[in-house]
Protein backbone atom coordinates (compact mmCIF):
# COMPACT_ATOMS: atom_id res chain seq x y z
CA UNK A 1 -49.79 149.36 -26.04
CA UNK A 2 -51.87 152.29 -25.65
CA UNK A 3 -54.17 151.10 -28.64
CA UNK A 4 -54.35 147.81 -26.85
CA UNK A 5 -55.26 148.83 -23.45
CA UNK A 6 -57.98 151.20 -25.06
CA UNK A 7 -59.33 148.25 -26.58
CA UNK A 8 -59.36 146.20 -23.63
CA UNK A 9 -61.07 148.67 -21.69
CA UNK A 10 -63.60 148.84 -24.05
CA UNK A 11 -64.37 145.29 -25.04
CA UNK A 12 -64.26 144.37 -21.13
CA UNK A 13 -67.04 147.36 -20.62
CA UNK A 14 -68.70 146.01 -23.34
CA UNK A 15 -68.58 142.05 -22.24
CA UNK A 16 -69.75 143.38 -18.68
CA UNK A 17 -72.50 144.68 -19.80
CA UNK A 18 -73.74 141.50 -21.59
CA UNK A 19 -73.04 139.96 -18.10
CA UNK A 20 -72.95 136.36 -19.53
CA UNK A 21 -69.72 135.54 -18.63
CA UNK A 22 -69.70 137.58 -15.29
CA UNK A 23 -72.58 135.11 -14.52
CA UNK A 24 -70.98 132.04 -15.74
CA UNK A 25 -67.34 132.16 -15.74
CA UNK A 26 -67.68 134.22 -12.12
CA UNK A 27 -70.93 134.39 -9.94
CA UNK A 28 -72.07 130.64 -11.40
CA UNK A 29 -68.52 128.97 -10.35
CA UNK A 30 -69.03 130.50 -6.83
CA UNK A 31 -72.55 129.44 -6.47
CA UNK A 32 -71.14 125.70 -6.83
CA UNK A 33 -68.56 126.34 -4.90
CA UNK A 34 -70.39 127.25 -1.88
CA UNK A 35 -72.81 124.58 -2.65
CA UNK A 36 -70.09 121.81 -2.64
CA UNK A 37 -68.84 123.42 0.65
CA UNK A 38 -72.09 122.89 2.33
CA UNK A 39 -72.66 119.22 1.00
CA UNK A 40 -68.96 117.92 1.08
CA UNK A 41 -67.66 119.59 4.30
CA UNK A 42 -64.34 117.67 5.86
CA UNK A 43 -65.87 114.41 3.77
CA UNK A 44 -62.94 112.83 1.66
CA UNK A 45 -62.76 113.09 -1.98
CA UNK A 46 -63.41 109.83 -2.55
CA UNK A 47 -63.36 106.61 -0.41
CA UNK A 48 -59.64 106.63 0.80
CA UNK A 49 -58.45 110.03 -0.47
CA UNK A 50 -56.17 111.66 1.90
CA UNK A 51 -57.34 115.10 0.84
CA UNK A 52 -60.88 116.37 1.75
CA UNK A 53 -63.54 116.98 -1.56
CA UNK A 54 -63.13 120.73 -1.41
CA UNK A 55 -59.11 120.90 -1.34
CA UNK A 56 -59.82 118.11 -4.44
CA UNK A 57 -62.58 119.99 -6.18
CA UNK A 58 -60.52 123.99 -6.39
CA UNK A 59 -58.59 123.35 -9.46
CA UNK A 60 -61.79 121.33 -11.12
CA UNK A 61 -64.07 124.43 -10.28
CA UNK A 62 -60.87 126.59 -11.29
CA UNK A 63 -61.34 124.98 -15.09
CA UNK A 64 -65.38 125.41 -15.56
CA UNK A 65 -64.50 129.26 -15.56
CA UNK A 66 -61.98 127.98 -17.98
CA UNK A 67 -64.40 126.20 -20.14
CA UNK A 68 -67.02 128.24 -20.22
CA UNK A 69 -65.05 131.47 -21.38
CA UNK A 70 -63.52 129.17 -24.12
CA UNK A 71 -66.98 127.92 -25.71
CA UNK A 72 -68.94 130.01 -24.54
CA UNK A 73 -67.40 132.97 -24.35
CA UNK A 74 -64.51 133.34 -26.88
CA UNK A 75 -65.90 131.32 -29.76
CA UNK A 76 -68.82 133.10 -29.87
CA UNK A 77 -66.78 136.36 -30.03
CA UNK A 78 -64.29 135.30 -32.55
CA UNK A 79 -66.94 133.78 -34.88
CA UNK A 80 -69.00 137.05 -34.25
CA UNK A 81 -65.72 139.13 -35.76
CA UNK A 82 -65.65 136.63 -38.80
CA UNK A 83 -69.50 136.89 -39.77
CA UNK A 84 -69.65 140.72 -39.49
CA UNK A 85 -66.29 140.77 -41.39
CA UNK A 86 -64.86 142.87 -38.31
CA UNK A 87 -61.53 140.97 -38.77
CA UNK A 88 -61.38 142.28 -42.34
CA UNK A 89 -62.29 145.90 -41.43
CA UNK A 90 -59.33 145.91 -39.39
CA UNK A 91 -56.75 144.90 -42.30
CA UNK A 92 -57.11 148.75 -43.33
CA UNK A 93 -57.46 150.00 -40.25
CA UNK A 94 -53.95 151.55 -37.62
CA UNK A 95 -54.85 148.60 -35.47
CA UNK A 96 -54.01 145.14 -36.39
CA UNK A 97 -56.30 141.96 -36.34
CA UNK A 98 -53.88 140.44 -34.46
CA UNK A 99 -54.27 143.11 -31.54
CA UNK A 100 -57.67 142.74 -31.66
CA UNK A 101 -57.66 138.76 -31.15
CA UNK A 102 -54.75 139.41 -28.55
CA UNK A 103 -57.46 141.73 -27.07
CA UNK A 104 -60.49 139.08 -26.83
CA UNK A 105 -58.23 136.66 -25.45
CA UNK A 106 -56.60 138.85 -22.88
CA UNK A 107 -60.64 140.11 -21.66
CA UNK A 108 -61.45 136.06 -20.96
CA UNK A 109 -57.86 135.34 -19.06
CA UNK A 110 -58.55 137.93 -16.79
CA UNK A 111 -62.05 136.60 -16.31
CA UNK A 112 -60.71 133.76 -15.36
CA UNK A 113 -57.90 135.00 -13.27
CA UNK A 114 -60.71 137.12 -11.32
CA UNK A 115 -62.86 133.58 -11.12
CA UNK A 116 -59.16 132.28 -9.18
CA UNK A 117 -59.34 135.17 -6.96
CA UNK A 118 -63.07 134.57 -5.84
CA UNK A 119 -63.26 131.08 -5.12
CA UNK A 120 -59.33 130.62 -3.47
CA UNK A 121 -61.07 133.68 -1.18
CA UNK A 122 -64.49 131.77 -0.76
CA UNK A 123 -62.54 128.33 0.05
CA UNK A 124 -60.03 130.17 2.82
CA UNK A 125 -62.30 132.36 4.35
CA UNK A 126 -65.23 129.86 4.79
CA UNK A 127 -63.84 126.45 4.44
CA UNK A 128 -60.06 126.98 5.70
CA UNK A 129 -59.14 125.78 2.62
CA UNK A 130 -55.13 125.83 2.19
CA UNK A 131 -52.88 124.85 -0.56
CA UNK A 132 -50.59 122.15 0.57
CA UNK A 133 -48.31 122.67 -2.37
CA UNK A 134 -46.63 125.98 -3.84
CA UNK A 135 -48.73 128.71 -4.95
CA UNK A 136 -46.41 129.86 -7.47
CA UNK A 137 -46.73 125.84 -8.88
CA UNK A 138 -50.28 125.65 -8.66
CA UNK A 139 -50.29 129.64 -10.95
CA UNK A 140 -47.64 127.92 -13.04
CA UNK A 141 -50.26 124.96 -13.52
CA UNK A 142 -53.13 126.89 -13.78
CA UNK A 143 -51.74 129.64 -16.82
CA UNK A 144 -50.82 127.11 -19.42
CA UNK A 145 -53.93 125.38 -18.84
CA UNK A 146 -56.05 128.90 -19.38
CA UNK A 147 -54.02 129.46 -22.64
CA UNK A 148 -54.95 125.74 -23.74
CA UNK A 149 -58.42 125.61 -22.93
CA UNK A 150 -58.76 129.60 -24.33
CA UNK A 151 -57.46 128.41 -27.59
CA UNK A 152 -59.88 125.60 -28.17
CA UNK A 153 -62.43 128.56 -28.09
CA UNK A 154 -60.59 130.74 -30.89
CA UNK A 155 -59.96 127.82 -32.50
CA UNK A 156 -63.46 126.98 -32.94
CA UNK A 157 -64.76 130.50 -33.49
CA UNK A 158 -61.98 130.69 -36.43
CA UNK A 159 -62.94 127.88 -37.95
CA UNK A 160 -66.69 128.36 -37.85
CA UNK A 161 -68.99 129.42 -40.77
CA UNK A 162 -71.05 131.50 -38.35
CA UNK A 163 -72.41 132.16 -34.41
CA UNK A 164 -74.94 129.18 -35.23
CA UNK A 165 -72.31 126.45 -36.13
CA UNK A 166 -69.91 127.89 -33.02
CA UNK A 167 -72.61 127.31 -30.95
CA UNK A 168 -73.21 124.07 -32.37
CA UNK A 169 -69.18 123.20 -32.15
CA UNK A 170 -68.80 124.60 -28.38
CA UNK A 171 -71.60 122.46 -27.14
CA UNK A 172 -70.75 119.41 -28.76
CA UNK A 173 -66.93 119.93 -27.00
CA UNK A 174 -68.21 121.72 -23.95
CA UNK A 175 -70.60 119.58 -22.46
CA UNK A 176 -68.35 116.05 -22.62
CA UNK A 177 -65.20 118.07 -21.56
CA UNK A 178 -67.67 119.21 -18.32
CA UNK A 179 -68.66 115.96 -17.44
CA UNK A 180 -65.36 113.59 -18.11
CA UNK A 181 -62.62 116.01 -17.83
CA UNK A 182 -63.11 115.89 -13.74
CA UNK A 183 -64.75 118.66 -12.88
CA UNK A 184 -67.96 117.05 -11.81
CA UNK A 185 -66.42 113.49 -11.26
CA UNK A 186 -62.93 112.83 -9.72
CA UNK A 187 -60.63 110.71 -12.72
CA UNK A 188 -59.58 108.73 -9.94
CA UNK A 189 -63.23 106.64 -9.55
CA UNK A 190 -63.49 106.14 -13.08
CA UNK A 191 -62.67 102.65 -14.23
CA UNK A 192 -59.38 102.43 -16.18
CA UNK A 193 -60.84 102.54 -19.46
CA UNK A 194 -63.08 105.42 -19.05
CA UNK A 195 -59.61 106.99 -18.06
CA UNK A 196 -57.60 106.51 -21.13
CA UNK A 197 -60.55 107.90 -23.07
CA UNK A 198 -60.97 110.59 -20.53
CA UNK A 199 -57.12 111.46 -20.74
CA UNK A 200 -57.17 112.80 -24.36
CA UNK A 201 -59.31 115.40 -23.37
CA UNK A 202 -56.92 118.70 -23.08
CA UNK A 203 -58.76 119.96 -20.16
CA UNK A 204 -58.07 116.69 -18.28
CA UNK A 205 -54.89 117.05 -18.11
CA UNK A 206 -55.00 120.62 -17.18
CA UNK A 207 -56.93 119.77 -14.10
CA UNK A 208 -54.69 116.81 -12.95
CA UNK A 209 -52.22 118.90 -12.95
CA UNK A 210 -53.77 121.89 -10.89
CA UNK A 211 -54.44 118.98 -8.39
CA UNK A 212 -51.58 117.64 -8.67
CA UNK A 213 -49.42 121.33 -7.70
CA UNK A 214 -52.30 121.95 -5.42
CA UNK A 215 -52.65 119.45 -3.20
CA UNK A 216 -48.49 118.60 -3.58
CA UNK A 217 -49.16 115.40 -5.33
CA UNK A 218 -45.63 113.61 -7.44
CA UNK A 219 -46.38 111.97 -9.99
């Protein structure tokens, strides 16, 4: 543990520094929060929606901090440590590969934990957003869909060649996942064939189900 947590701290110093993700997965996600709060104010989620757009839109904005630490965050990382042969430097080293993947994903769940933290403050102290359902649901929702959409990212960096084809394998799943998944448009006005193709998406799912715990919706 105490080669771990020295490893953390210094991989979190060093991804700070780079302040990509603390402008993406963090400061970026607030940005859009506060500008949906400003457009979407008390309007519905969509025409008939018993929920307003903002109590809709937390666990959506919850998963682009998700997303964007996968792609474009861990991938690049874990593709980075394959290229330099870091990975392999580490086979005869006291410190395990393993630990230092368990590491890398550990930094980007507690980016997106701290992401969580910012906008469920933003949304209750300037919106009076509250969760209808349980909180300890909605966490229950939201850490199984962080370890999913997480793994798509060391999935891709591990099976990369280099930084250049990550890049070119996060943005290919990124970008579709951002658009369809229902973070920018609610599943619920798609047609019902854009939402069997939309369903297959992992991320998808994740979100309906944040929603769902959030907003205390059976189904």
């Amino acid at each position: 543990m105490k080669r771990f947590s020295i490893l953390l701290k210094n991989e979190m110093k060093l991804s700070i520094r780079d302040m990509n993700m603390v402008i993406f997965a963090v400061l970026m996600l607030l940005a859009i929060l506060v500008i949906l709060g400003i457009i979407y104010t008390g309007k519905p989620a969509y025409n008939g929606a018993p929920y307003t757009f903002m109590k809709q839109s937390f666990g959506a904005a919850c998963a682009i901090s998700m997303c964007a630490g996968s792609l474009m965050g861990l991938s690049m990382v874990i593709s980075d440590y394959w290229e330099c042969k870091i990975l392999k430097r580490f086979l005869v080293m006291p410190v395990s590969p393993a630990v230092l993947l368990a590491e890398e994903l550990s930094v980007y769940i507690l980016y997106c934990a701290v992401s969580l933290v910012t906008l469920a403050l933003a949304a209750v102290l300037f919106w009076n957003v509250r969760i209808r359902g349980s909180v300890w649901a909605f966490l229950g929702s939201w850490l199984p869909t962080t370890l999913s959409t997480l793994s798509i990212g060391m999935l891709v960096g591990g099976l990369a060649k280099n930084s250049k084809q990550a890049g070119v394998i996060a943005s290919v799943l990124y970008f579709p996942m951002l658009v369809f998944s229902g973070t920018t448009l609610p599943v619920e006005v798609m047609t019902q064939e854009m939402q069997k193709v939309v369903s297959l998406f992992p991320l998808t799912q994740g979100i309906t189900l944040m929603k769902n715990t959030f907003l205390d919706i059976s189904q």
